[in-house]
Protein backbone atom coordinates (compact mmCIF):
# COMPACT_ATOMS: atom_id res chain seq x y z
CA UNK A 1 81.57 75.28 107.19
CA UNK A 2 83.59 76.82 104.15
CA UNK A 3 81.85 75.50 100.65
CA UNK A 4 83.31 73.73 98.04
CA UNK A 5 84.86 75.45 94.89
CA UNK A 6 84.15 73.60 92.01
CA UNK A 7 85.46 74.50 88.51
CA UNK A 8 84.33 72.10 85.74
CA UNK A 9 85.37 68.77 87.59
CA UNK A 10 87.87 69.92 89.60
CA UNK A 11 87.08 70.90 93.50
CA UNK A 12 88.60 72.12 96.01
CA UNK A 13 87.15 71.91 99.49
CA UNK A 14 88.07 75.59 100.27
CA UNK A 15 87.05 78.22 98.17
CA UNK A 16 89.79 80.12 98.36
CA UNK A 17 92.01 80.66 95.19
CA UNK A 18 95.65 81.75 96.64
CA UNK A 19 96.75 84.81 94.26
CA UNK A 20 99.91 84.48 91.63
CA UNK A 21 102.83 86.60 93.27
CA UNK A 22 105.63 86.83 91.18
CA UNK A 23 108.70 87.55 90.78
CA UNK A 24 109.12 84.56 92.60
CA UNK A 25 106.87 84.91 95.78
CA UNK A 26 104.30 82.11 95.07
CA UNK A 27 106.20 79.01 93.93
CA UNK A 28 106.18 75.62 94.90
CA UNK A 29 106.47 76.10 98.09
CA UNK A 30 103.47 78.38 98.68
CA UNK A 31 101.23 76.82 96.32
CA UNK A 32 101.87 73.50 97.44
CA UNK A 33 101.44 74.46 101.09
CA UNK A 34 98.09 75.68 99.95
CA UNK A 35 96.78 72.89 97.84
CA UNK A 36 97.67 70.42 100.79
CA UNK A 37 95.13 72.80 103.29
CA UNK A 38 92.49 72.14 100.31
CA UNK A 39 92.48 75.62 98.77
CA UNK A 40 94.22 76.40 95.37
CA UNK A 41 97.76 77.25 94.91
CA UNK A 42 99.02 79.14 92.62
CA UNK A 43 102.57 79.00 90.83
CA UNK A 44 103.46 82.60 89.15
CA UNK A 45 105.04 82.05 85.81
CA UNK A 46 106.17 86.03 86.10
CA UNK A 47 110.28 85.90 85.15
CA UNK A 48 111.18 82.37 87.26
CA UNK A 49 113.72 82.10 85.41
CA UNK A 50 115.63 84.14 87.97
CA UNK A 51 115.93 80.91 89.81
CA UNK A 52 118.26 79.09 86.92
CA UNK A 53 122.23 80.43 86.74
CA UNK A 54 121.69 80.57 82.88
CA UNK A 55 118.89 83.60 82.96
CA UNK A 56 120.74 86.29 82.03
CA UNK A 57 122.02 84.43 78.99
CA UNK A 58 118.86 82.53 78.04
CA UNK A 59 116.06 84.14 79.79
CA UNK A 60 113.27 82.39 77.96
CA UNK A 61 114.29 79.09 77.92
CA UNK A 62 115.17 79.75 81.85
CA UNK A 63 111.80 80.82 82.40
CA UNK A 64 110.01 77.85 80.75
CA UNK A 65 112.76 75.14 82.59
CA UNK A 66 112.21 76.54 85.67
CA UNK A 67 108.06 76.45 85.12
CA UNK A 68 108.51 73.16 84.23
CA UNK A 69 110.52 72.00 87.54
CA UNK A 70 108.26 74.43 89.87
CA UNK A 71 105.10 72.33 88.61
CA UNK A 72 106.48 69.01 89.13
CA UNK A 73 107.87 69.80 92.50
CA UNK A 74 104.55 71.47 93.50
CA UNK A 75 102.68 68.39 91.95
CA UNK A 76 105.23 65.83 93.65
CA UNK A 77 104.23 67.64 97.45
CA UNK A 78 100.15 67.63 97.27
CA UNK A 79 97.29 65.87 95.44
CA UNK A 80 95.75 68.98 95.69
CA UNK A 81 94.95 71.87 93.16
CA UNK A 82 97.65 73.82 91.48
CA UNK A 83 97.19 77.09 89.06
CA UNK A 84 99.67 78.84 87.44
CA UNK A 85 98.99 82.69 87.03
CA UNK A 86 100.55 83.87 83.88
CA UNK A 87 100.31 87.53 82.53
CA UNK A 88 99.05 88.47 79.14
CA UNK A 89 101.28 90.97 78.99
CA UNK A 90 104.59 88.63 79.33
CA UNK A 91 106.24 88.45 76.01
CA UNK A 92 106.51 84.23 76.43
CA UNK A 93 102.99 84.21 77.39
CA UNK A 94 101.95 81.31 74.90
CA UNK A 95 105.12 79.37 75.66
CA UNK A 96 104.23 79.24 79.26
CA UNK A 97 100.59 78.41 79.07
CA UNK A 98 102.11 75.57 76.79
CA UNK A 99 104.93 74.28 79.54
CA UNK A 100 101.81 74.50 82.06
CA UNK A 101 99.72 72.29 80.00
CA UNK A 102 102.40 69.75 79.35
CA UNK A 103 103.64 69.70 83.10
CA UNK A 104 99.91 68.91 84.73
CA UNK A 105 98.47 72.55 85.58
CA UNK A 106 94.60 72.39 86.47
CA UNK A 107 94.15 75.70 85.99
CA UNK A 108 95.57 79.07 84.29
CA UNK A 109 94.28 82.17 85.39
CA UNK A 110 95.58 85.16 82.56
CA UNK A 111 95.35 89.09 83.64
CA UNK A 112 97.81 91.86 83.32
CA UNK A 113 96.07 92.33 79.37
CA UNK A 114 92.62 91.22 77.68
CA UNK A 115 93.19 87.23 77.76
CA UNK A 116 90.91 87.08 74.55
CA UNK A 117 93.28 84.37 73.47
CA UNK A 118 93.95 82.42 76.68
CA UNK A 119 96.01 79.47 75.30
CA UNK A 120 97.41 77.83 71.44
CA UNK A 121 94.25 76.77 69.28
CA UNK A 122 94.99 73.01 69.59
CA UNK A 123 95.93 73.48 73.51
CA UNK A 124 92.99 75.47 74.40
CA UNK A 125 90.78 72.97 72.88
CA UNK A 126 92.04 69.26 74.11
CA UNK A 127 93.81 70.60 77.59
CA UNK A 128 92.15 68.87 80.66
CA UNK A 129 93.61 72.31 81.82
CA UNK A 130 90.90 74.92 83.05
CA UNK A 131 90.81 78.58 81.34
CA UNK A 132 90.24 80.87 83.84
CA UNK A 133 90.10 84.97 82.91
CA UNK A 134 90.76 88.08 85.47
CA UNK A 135 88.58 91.17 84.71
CA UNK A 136 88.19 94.58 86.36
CA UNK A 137 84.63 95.35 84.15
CA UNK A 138 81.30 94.04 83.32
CA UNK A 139 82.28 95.37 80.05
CA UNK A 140 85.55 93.31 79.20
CA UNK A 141 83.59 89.80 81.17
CA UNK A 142 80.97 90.53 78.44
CA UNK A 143 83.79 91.15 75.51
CA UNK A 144 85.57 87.84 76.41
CA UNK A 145 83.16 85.75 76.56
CA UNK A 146 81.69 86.67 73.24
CA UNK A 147 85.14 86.60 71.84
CA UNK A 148 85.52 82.78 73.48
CA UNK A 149 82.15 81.64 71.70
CA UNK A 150 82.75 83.28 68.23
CA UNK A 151 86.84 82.22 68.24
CA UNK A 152 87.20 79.63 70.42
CA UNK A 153 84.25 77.86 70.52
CA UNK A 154 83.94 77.48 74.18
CA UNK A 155 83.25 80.03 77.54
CA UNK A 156 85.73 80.04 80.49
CA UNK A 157 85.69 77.61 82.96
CA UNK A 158 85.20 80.83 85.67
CA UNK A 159 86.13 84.08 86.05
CA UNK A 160 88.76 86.22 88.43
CA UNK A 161 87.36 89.27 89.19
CA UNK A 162 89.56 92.05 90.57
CA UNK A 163 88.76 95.11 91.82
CA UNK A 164 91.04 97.93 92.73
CA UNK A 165 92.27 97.46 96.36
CA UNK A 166 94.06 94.45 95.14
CA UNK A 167 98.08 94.49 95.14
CA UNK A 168 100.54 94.63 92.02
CA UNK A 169 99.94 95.87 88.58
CA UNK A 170 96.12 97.20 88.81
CA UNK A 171 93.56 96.55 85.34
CA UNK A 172 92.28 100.25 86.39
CA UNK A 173 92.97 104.27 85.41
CA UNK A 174 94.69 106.00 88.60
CA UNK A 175 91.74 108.25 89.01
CA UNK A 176 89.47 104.97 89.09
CA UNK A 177 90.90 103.29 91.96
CA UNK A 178 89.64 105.28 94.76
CA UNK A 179 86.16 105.84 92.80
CA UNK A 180 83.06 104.27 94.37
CA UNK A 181 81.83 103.71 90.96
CA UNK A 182 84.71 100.89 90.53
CA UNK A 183 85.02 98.97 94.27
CA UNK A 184 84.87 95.26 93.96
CA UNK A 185 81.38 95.25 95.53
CA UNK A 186 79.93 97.59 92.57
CA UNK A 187 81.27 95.76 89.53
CA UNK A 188 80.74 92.24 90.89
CA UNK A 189 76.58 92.04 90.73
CA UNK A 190 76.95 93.54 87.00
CA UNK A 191 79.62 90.61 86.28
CA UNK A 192 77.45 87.67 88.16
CA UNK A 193 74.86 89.31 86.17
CA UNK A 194 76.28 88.82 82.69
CA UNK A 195 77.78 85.32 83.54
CA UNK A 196 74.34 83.70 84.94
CA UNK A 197 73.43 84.79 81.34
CA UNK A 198 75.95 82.86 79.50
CA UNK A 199 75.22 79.46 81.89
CA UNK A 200 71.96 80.17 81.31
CA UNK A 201 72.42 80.14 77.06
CA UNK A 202 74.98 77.50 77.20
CA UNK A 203 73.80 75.40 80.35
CA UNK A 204 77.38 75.23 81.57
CA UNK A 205 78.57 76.72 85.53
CA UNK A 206 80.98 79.05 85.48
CA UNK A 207 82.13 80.50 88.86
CA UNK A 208 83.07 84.29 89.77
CA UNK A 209 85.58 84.91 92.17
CA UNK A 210 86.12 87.79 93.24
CA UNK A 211 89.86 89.30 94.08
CA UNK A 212 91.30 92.14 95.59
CA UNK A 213 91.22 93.78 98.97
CA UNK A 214 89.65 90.26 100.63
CA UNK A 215 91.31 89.64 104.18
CA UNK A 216 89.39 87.93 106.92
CA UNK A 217 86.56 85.13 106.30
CA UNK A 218 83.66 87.56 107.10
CA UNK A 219 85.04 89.45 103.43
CA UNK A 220 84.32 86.02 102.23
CA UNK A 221 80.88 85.35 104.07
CA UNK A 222 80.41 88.89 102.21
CA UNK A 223 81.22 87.82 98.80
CA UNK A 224 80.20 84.27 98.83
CA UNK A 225 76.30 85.83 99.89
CA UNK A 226 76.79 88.31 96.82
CA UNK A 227 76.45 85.43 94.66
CA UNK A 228 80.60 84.80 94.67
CA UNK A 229 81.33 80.96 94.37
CA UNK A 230 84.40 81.62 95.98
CA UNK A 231 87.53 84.77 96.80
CA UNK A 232 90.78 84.79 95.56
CA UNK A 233 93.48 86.21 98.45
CA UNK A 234 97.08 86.77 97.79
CA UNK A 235 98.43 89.22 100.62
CA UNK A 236 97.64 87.47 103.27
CA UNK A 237 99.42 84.22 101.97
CA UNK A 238 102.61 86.59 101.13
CA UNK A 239 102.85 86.91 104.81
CA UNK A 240 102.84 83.12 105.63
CA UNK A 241 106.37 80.37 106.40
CA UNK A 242 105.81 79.05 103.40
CA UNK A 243 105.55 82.07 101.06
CA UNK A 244 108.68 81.28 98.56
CA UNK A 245 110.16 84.80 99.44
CA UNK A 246 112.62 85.70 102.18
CA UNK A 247 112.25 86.27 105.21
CA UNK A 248 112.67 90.31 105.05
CA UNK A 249 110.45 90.35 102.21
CA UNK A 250 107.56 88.89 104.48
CA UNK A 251 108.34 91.38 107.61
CA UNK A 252 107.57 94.61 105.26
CA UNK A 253 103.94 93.37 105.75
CA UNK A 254 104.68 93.48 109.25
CA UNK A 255 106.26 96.33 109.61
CA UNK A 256 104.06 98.46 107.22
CA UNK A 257 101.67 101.09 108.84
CA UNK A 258 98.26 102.13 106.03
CA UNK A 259 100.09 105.27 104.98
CA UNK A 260 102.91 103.33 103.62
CA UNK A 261 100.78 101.52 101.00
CA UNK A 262 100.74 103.84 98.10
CA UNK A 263 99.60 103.47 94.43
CA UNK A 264 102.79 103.79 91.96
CA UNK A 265 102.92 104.27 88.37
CA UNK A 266 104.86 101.19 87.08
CA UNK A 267 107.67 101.77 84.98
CA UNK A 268 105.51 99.50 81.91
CA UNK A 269 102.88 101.86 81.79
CA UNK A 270 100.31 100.60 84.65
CA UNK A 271 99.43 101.97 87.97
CA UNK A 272 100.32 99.20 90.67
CA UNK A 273 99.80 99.25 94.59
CA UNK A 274 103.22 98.51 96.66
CA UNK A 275 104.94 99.42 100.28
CA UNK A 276 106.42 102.58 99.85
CA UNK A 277 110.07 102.61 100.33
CA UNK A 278 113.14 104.23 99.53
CA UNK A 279 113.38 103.02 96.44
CA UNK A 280 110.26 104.35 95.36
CA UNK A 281 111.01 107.48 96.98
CA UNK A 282 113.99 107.70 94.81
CA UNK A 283 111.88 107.14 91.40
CA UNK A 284 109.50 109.41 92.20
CA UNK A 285 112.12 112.14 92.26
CA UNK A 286 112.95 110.82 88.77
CA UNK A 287 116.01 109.29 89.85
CA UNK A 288 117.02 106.44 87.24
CA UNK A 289 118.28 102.99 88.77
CA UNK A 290 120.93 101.32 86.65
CA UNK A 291 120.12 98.03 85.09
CA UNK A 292 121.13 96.14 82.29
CA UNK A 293 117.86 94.56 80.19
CA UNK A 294 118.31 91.02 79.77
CA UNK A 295 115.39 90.95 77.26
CA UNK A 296 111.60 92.78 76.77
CA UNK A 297 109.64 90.32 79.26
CA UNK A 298 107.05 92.46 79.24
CA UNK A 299 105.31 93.58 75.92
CA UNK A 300 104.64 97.14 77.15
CA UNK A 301 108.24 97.83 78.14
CA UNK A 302 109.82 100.30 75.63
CA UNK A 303 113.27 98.91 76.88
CA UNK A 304 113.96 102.30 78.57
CA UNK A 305 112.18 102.67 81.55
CA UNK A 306 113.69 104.67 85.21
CA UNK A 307 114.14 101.26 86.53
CA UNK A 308 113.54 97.49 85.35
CA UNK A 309 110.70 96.39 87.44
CA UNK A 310 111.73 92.46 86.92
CA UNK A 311 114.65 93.23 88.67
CA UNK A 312 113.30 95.09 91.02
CA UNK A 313 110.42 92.64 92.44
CA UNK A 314 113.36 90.18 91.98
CA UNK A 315 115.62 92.29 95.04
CA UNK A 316 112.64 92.62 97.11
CA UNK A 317 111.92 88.82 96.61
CA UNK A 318 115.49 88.09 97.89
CA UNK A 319 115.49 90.57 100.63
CA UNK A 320 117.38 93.55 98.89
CA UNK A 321 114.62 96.37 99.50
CA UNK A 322 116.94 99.38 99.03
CA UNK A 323 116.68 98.07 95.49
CA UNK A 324 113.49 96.96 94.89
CA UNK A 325 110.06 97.07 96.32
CA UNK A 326 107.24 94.70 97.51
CA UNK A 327 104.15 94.61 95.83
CA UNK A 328 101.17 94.25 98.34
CA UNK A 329 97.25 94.68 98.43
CA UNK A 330 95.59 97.67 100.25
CA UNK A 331 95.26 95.84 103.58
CA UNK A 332 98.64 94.86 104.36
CA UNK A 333 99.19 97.13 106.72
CA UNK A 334 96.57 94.91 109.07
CA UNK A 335 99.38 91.81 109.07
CA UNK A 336 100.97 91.92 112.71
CA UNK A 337 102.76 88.47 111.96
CA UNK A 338 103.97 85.58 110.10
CA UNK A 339 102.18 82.36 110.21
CA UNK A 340 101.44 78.88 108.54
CA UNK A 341 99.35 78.41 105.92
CA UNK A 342 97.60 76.02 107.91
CA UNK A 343 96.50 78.39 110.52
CA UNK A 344 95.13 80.93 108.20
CA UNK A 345 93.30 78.06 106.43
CA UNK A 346 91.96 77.38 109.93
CA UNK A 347 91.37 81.42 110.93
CA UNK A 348 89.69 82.16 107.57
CA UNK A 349 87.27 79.09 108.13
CA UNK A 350 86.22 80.31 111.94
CA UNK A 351 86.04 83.96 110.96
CA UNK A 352 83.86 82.33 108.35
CA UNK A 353 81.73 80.61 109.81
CA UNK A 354 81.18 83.30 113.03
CA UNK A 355 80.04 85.58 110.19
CA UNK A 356 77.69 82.68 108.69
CA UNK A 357 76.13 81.97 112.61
């Protein structure tokens, strides 16, 4: 059988952390789906504003309203465990991990930036909330956790760890992503290595779990034997009913064949992994797509990109793919349907435990 997860005193009975999909992919609906098969779901806080009529207007306070009434809806379907991912790089970042907090959150997981400061002073230190990082290198695991000790006076309460086959905005160079030197399976021993050494100073258990590229539950037999307390998956629950996006979002997994999954260079500076489309096709001819910027969501933007990328994961979301693009991890091409989250729960655990046996 599938082990626990435990973080701190929270755990869930499947070790499985369901990856933050925004703009609004992984909502209520998905996470709560999730929490209720004993895994974690995760809420992205990435521009949900798009769900209130007011966004365009007042895109902040949109965002933070709408947080606030994803939580409580995900928290009034399950007693299970619900995250919220929220990006470093979002310009509201401290506002959100804030709304979290105050709406019941058991855990925040920060990438998309160095999460050196992962919450508000006062929050980060009374929150029953749990602090949970995403790195890409030994080398910014080891810089964070000093930087928790000497600022914050505490470690995380685990650690994401994502390597470069994952989907989205990627925490690697371009030429890194198809370098042996930086697969998930070389930089997680290094990273298990430097955490043991922290528990080990500060007698406290922090699990690594690692992200990006997992699909079947022999990837998580793999992982969890590599000293892994657990995996975090988020294409394969993209492509489930209860995903919160439409339905011809979720049939581009289906439809996708491995030479349609290409690496991009997103318009805020990062290189991301996405279905290529027309829409892609068009930007990489340096064709600009109109859009009017409601505000600088993201700190990198210079306000003046080809396209707005918000707006664009926003179409795709909604089913508008001529003007927008899905995000998706190296392996989507492998989906051949839609199903519950309930039967990949159950799919994951035998392919599990055939792998175990």
């Amino acid at each position: 059988m599938l082990p626990n997860l435990r973080i701190g005193d929270i755990v869930a009975k499947i070790p499985i952390i369901q990856g933050g999909m925004g703009v609004g992919i992984s909502l209520s609906g998905l996470a709560a789906a999730v929490a209720n098969e004993g895994a974690v779901g995760v809420i992205s806080a990435a521009e949900i504003g798009f769900l209130e009529p007011d966004f365009n207007k007042n895109p902040k306070e949109a965002n933070l309203r709408a947080l606030a009434k994803e939580l409580k809806k995900a928290k009034a379907a399950t007693s299970g465990i619900i995250g919220v991912n929220i990006m470093v790089a979002m310009s509201d970042f401290d506002d959100l991990v804030k709304t979290s907090v105050e709406n019941g959150a058991d855990i925040i997981i920060s990438g998309a930036g160095l999460p050196l400061n992962p919450a508000p002073k006062e929050i980060l230190k009374n929150a029953k909330t749990k602090f949970v990082p995403i790195v890409s290198s030994a080398r910014a695991t080891n810089l964070i956790f000093r930087y928790w000790i000497s600022h914050h006076d505490r470690l995380p309460d685990a650690v994401v760890v994502e390597g470069p086959l994952a989907g989205g905005h990627l925490g690697f160079k371009r030429e890194q992503i198809d370098d042996e030197n930086f697969q998930l399976e070389k930089i997680l021993p290094e990273i298990i290595s430097i955490v043991k050494s922290f528990e080990k100073k500060f007698n406290k258990s922090i699990p690594v779990i690692p992200a990006g590229g997992i699909y079947t539950g022999a990837d998580i037999a793999k992982y969890l034997k590599m000293g892994a307390s657990g995996v975090q998956m988020a294409t394969r629950f993209a492509a489930t009913y209860e995903c919160d996006a439409s339905d011809a979002f979720k049939e581009a997994f289906v439809r996708c064949k491995k030479e349609d999954i290409t690496i991009i260079q997103s318009p805020v500076g990062m290189p991301g992994r996405a279905i290529r489309n027309s829409f892609i096709e068009d930007v990489e001819k340096g064709l600009k797509k109109p859009y009017k910027c409601v505000w600088q969501c993201l700190k990198p933007c210079d306000g003046k990109p080809l396209y707005c990328i918000a707006s664009a994961l926003y179409n795709a979301q909604k089913g508008f793919l001529k003007n927008g693009y899905v995000f998706a991890g190296a392996n989507a091409w492998r989906v051949d349907r839609i199903m519950s989250v309930k039967e990949l729960i159950k799919t994951l655990a035998s392919e599990y435990e055939a792998a175990v046996n």
